[in-house]
Protein backbone atom coordinates (compact mmCIF):
# COMPACT_ATOMS: atom_id res chain seq x y z
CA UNK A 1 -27.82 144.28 211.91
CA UNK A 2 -27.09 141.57 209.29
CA UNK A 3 -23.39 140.65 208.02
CA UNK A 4 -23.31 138.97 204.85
CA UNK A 5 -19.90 137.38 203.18
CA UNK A 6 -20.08 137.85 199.54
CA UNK A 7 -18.10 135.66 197.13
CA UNK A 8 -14.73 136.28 195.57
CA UNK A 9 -14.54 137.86 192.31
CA UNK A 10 -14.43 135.93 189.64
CA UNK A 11 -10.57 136.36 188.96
CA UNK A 12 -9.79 135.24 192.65
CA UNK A 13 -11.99 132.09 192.30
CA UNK A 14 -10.68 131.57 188.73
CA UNK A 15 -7.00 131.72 190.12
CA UNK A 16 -7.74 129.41 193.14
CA UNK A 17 -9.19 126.91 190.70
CA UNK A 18 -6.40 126.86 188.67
CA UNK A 19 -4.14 126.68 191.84
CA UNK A 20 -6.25 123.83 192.67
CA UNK A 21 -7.21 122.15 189.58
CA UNK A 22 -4.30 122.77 186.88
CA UNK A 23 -5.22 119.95 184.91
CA UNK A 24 -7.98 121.78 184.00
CA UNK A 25 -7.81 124.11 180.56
CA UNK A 26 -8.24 127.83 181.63
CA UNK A 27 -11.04 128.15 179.31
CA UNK A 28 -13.03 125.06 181.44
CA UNK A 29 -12.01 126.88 184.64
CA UNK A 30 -13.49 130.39 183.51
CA UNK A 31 -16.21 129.24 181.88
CA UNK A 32 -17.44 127.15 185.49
CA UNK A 33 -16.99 130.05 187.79
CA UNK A 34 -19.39 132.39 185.10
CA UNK A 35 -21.93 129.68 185.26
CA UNK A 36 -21.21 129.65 188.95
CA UNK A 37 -21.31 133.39 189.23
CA UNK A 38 -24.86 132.98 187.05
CA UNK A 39 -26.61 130.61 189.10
CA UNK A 40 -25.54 132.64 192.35
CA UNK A 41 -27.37 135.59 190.54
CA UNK A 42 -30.61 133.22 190.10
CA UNK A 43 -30.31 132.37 193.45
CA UNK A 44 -30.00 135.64 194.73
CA UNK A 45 -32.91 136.91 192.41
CA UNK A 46 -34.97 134.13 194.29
CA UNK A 47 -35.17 131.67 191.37
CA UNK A 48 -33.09 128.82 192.72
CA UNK A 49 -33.37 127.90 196.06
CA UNK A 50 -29.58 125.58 196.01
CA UNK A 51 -26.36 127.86 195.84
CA UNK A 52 -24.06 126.65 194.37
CA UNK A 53 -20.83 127.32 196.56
CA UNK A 54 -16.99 127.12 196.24
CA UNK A 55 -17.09 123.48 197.63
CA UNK A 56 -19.42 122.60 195.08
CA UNK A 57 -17.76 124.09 192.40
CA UNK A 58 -14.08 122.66 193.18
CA UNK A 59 -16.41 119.23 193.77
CA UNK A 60 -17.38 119.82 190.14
CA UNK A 61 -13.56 120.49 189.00
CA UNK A 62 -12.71 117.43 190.60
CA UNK A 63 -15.66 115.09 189.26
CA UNK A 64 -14.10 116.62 185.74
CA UNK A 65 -10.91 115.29 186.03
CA UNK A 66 -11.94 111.83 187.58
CA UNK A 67 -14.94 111.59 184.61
CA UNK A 68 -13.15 113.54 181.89
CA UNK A 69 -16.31 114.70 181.44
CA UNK A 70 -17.55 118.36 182.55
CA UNK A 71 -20.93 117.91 181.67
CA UNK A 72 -21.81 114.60 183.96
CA UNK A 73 -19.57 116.08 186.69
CA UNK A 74 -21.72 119.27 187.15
CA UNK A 75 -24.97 116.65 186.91
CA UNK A 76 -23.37 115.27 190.20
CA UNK A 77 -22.03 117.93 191.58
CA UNK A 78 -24.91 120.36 191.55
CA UNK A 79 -27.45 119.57 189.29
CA UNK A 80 -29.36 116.43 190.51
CA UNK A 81 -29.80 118.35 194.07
CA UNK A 82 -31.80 121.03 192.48
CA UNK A 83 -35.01 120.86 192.90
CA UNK A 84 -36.84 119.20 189.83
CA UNK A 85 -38.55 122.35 188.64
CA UNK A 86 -35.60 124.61 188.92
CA UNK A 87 -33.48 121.98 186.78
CA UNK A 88 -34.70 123.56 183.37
CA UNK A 89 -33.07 127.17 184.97
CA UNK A 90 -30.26 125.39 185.91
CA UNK A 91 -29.68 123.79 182.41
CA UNK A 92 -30.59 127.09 180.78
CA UNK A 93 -27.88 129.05 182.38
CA UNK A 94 -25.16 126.15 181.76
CA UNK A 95 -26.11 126.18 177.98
CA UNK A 96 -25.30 129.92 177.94
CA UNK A 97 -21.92 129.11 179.71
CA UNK A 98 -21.01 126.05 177.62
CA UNK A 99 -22.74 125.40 174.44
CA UNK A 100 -24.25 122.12 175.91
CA UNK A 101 -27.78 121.11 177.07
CA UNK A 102 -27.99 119.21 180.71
CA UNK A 103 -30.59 116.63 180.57
């Protein structure tokens, strides 16, 4: 028998974010936990092997209010320990979140 702890919807994580992080704009906040929620999926499917977990993704929050900058805080947060050949996934799926190429 296997037991397996899913992740909290995307409201709850939202709302913990904000409770965490409320210097961040709502709009940054829901627009991280879809990309989060998105790269779970790819993981899941088997085409990432790093998840991306609530840590990481508070890490990221964080890194954006130290940098001011969302985009070099998720390339430090989660992107640069992806493997090299899943980083054009992993840049795919945060264009679709945020309008932006990772390089």
């Amino acid at each position: 028998m296997t037991t397996e702890l899913g992740y909290m919807t995307a409201e709850a994580e939202t709302q913990l974010l904000q409770r965490k992080l409320s210097d961040l704009p709502i709009e940054q906040v829901q627009r991280m936990v879809t990309c989060a929620g998105l790269l779970r999926q790819a993981f899941a499917q088997g085409d990432l092997t790093t998840l991306i977990s609530l840590r990481t993704l508070i890490a990221w929050g964080e890194n954006t209010l130290l940098l001011n900058d969302p985009h070099e805080a998720m390339r430090l947060s989660f992107f640069n320990r992806c493997d090299e050949v899943e980083r054009s996934l992993v840049s795919e799926i945060y264009q679709r979140c945020f309008d932006i190429e990772l390089s």
